[in-house]
Protein backbone atom coordinates (compact mmCIF):
# COMPACT_ATOMS: atom_id res chain seq x y z
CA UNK A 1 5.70 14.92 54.26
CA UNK A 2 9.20 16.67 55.40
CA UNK A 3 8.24 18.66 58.34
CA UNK A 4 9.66 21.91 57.90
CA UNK A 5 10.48 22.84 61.51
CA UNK A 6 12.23 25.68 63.35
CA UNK A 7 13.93 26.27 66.38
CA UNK A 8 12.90 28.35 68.94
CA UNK A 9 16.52 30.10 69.18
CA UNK A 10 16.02 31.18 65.37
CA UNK A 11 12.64 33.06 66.62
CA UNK A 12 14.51 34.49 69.44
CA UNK A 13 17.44 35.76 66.83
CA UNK A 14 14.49 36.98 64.42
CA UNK A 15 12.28 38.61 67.34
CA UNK A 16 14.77 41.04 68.52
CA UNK A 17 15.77 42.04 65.09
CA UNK A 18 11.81 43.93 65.14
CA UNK A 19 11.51 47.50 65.44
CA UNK A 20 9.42 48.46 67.86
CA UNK A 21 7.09 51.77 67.42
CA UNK A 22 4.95 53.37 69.81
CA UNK A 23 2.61 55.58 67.96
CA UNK A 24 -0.73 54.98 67.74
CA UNK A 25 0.32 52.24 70.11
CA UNK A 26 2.91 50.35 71.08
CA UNK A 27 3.63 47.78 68.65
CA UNK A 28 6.43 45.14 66.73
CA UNK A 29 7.00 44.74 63.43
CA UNK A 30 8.83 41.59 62.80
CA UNK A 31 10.44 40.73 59.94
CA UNK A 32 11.09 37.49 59.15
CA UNK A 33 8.97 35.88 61.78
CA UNK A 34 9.35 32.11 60.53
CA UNK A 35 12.32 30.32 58.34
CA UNK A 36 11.51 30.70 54.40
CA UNK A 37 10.65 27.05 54.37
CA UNK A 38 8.10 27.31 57.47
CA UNK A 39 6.22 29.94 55.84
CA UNK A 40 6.32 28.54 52.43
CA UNK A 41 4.99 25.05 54.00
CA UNK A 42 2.29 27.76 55.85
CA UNK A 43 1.44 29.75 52.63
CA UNK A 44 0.65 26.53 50.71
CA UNK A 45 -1.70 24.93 53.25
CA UNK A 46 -4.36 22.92 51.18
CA UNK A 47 -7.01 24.67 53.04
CA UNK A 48 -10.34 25.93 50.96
CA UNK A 49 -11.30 29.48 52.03
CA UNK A 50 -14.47 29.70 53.64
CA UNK A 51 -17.33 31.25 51.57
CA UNK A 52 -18.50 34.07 53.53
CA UNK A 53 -20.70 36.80 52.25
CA UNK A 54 -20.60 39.66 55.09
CA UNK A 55 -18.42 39.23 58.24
CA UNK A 56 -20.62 41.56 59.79
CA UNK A 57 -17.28 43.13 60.83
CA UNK A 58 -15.89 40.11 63.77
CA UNK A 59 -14.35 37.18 62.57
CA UNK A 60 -16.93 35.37 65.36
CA UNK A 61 -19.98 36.03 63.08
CA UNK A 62 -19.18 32.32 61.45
CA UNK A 63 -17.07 30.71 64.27
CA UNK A 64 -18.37 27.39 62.18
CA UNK A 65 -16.01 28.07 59.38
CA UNK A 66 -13.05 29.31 61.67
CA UNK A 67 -9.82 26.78 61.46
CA UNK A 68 -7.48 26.88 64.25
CA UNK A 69 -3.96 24.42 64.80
CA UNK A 70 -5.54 22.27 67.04
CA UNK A 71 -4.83 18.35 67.40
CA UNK A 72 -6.63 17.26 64.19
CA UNK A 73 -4.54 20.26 62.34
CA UNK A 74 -1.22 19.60 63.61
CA UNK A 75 -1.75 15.54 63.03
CA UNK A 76 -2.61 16.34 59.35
CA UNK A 77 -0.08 19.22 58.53
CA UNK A 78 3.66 18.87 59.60
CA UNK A 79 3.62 22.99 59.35
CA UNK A 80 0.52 23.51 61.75
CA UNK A 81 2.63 21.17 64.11
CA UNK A 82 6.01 22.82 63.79
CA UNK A 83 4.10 26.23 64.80
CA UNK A 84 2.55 25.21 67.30
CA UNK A 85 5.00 23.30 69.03
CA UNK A 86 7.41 26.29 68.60
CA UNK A 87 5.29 28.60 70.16
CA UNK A 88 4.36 26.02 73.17
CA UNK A 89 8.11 25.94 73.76
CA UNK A 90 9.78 27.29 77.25
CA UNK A 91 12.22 29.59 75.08
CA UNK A 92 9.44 31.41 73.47
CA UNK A 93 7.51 32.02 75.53
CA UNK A 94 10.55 33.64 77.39
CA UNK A 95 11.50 35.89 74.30
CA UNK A 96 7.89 37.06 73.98
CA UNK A 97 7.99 37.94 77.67
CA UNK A 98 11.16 39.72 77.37
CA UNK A 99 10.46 41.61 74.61
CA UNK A 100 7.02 42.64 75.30
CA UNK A 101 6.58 42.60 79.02
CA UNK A 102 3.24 40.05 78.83
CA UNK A 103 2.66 38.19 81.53
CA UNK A 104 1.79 34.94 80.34
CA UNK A 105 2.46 32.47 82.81
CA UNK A 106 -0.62 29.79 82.59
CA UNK A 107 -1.75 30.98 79.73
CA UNK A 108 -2.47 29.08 76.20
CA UNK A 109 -1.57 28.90 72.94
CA UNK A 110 -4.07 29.60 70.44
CA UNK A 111 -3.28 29.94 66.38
CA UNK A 112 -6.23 30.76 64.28
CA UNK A 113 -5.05 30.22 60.23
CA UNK A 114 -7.44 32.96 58.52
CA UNK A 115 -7.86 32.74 54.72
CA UNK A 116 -10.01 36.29 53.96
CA UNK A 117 -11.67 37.29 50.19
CA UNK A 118 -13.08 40.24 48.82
CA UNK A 119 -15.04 41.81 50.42
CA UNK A 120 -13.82 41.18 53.94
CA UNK A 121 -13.77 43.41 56.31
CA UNK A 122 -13.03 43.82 60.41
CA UNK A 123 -14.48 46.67 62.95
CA UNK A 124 -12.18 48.66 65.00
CA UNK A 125 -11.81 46.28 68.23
CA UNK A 126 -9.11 46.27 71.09
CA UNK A 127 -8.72 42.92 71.88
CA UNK A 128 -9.17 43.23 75.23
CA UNK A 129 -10.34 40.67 77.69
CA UNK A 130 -8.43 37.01 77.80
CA UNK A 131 -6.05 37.73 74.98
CA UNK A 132 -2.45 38.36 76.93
CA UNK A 133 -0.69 38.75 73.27
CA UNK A 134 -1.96 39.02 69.57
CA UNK A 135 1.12 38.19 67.27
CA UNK A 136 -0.87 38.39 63.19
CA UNK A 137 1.90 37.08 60.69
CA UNK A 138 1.10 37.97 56.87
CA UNK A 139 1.55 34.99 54.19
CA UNK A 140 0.61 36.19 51.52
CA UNK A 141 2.36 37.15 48.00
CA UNK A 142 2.43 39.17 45.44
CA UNK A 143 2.74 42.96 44.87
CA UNK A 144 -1.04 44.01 45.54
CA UNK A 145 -0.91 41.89 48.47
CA UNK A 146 1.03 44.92 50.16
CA UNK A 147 -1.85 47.20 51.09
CA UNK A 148 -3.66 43.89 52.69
CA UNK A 149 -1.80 44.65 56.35
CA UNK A 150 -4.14 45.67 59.06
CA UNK A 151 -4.93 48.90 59.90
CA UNK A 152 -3.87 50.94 63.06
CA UNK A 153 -6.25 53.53 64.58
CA UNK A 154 -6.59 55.71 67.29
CA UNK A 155 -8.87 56.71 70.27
CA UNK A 156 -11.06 58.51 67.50
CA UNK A 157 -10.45 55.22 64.86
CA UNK A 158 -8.76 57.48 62.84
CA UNK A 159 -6.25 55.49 60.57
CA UNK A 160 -2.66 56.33 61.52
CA UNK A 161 -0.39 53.53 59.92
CA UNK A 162 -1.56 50.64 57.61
CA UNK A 163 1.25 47.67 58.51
CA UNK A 164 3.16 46.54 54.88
CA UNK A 165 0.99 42.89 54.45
CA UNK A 166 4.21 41.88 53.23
CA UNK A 167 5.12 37.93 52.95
CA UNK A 168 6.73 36.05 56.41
CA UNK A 169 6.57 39.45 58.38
CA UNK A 170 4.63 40.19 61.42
CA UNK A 171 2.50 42.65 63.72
CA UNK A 172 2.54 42.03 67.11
CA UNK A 173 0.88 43.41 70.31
CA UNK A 174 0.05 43.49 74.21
CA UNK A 175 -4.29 44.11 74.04
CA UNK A 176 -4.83 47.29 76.25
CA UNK A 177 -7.96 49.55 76.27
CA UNK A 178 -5.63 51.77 73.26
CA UNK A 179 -4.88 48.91 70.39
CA UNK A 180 -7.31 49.93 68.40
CA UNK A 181 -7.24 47.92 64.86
CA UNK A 182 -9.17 46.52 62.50
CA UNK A 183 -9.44 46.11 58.49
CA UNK A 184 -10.86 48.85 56.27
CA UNK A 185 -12.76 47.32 53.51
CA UNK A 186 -11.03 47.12 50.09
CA UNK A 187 -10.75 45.22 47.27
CA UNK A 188 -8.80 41.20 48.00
CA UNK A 189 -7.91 39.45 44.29
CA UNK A 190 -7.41 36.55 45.67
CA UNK A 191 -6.87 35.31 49.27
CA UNK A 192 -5.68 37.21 52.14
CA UNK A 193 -3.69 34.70 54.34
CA UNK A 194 -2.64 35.57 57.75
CA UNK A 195 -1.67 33.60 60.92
CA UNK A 196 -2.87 34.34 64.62
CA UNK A 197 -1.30 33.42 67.31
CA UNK A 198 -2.70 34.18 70.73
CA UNK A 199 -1.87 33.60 74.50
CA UNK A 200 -5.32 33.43 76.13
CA UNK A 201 -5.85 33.43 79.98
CA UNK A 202 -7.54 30.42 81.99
CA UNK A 203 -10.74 32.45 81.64
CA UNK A 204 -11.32 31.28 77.76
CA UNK A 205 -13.90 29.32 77.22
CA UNK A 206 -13.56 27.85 73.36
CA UNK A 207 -11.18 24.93 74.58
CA UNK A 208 -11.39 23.47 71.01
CA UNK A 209 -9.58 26.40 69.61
CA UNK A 210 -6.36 25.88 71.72
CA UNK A 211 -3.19 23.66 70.10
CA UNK A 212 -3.10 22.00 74.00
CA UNK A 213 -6.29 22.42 75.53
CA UNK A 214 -4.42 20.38 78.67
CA UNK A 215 -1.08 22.17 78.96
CA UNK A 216 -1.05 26.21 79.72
CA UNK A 217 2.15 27.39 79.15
CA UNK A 218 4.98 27.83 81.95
């Protein structure tokens, strides 16, 4: 299988085409975040959605069923590979620093692939804790897919913007005790795909859910 890779200069060109906004938070909307082939090759993943019946509102509720671009992933999948190698490169890490002002130095890469049905449904949460970035890239298609995006609240977890689920585009964030998100309830026909892609500190604990358990990033 053709491994559909990209370079980490075309993220840097594609990063600092975002627009930033800073209400209810500070946030990125990225547009494209991958090559069309790279999130074609992502989209089409021969992955079967986990059946689950309540999420209880936290993805954690059935870490069991959770699939993140580890080694197995990225030896099966050319795609999970290409991501994660791009995002373990020198260069961007560098353009997520600059644009963003993390810090994350010794940190490490972790990209959870999340395939969500009807019925799903996420709390407001912050983030907070070892997460130094939370970059969620939207994969899906299709015109209802649209109103799929994740919902922005604030202090009160009032809804202020719902982010355009719209295909190869992206949300992206520094955790702080005011990025309040989460995902309303409504109705999914079909599969809501999204990537996340994490820099968590030394502190995390779920080494099996990192793409190099053994290499923090520089």
């Amino acid at each position: 299988m053709k491994n559909p890779g990209m370079s980490a200069d075309r993220l840097a060109l594609n990063f600092a085409g975002g627009t930033v906004k800073t209400v209810p938070f500070q946030h990125w909307l990225l547009s494209p975040v991958f090559t069309d082939e790279l999130a074609l090759a992502l989209s089409a993943l021969p992955l079967s959605a986990p059946n689950i019946d309540n999420t209880l509102g936290r993805r954690e509720t059935h870490n069991s069923l959770r699939t993140f671009f580890g080694a197995e992933q990225q030896s099966v999948y050319p795609a999970c590979r290409s991501v994660a190698e791009l995002f373990q490169s020198h260069k961007a890490v560098e353009t997520i620093t600059r644009l963003s002002g993390a810090q994350l130095g010794g940190s490490s890469l972790r990209i959870e692939y999340c395939m969500d049905g009807d019925g799903f449904w996420l709390e407001p949460h912050t983030d907070i804790g070892a997460k130094r970035i939370t970059l969620l890239v939207y994969l899906s298609q299709g015109p209802e897919c649209e109103s799929w995006g994740t919902d922005l609240l604030n202090g009160e977890h009032a809804l202020v913007e719902r982010v355009p689920c719209r295909f190869n585009t992206g949300l992206l964030f520094v955790p702080g005790a005011d990025t309040w998100h989460s995902f309303e309830r409504r109705p999914i026909n079909g599969i809501r795909r999204t990537i996340i892609i994490n820099y968590v500190g030394p502190e995390w604990r779920a080494k099996h859910e990192l793409a190099y358990p053994e290499q923090p990033v520089s």
